[in-house]
Protein backbone atom coordinates (compact mmCIF):
# COMPACT_ATOMS: atom_id res chain seq x y z
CA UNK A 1 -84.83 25.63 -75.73
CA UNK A 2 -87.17 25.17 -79.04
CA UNK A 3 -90.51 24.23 -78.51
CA UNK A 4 -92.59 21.97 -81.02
CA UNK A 5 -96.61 21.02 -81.17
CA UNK A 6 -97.19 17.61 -79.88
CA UNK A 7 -98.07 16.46 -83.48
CA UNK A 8 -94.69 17.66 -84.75
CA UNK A 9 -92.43 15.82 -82.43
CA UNK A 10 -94.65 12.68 -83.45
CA UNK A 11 -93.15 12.61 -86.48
CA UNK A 12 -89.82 14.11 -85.41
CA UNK A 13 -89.57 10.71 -83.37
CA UNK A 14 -91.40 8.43 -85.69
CA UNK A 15 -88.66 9.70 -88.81
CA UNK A 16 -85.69 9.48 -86.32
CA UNK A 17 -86.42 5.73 -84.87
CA UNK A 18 -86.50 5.22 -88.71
CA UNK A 19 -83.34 6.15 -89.09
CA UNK A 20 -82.22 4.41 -86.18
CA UNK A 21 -81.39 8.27 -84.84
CA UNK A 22 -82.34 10.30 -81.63
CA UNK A 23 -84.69 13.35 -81.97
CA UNK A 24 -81.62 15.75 -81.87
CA UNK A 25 -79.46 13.75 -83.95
CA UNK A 26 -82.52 13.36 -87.01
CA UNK A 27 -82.86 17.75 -86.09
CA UNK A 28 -79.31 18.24 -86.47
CA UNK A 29 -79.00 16.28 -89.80
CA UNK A 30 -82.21 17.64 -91.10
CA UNK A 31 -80.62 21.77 -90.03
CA UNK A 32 -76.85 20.71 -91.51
CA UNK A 33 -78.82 19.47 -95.20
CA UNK A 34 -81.07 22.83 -94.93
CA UNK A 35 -78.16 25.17 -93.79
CA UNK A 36 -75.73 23.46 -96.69
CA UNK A 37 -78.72 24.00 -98.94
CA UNK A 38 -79.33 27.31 -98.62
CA UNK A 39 -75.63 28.33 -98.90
CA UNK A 40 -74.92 26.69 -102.04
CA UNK A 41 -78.52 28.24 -103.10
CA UNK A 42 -76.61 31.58 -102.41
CA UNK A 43 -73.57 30.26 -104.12
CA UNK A 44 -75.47 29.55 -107.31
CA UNK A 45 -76.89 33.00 -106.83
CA UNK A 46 -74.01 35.05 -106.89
CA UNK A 47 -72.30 33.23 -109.48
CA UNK A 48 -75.09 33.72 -111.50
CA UNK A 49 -74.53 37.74 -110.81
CA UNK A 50 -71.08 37.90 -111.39
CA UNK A 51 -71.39 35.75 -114.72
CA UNK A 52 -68.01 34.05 -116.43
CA UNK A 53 -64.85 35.50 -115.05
CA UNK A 54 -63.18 37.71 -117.04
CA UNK A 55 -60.14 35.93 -118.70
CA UNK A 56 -56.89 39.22 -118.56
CA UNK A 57 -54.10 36.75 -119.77
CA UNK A 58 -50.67 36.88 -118.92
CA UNK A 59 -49.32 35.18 -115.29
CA UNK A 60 -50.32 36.97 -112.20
CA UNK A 61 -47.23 35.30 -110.29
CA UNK A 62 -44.94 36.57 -113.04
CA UNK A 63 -46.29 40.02 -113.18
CA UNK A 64 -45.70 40.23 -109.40
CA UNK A 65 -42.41 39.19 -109.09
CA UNK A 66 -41.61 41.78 -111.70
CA UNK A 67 -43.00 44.30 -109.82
CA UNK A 68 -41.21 43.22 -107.15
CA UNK A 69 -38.24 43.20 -108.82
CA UNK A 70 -38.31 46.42 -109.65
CA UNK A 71 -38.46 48.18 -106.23
């Protein structure tokens, strides 16, 4: 159970008749587009720490099969 001030729901319900929504359907659309949000946030984040991959050459696939090859 969540609770919400009076005031709050207002607008919860006056927003989700707008959009021709129920109160849980407008709170589950507005906590999917904050959740999605905040993960690509982190996304951006990380790549940002990692930087540009590092470019080795050569084929992985190739280099495996060699390897395996070889046992």
């Amino acid at each position: 159970m969540v609770s919400f001030p009076d005031d709050l729901l207002e607008q919860i319900d006056t927003h989700a008749r707008a959009r021709h929504s129920t109160r849980s359907g407008f709170l589950r659309e507005i906590a999917e587009r904050e959740l999605a949000a905040e993960a690509a946030q982190e996304q951006t984040e990380i790549e940002a720490l990692l930087g540009d991959p590092v470019r080795l050459g050569g084929d992985a696939t190739k280099l495996i099969r060699q390897d395996r090859r070889s046992r």
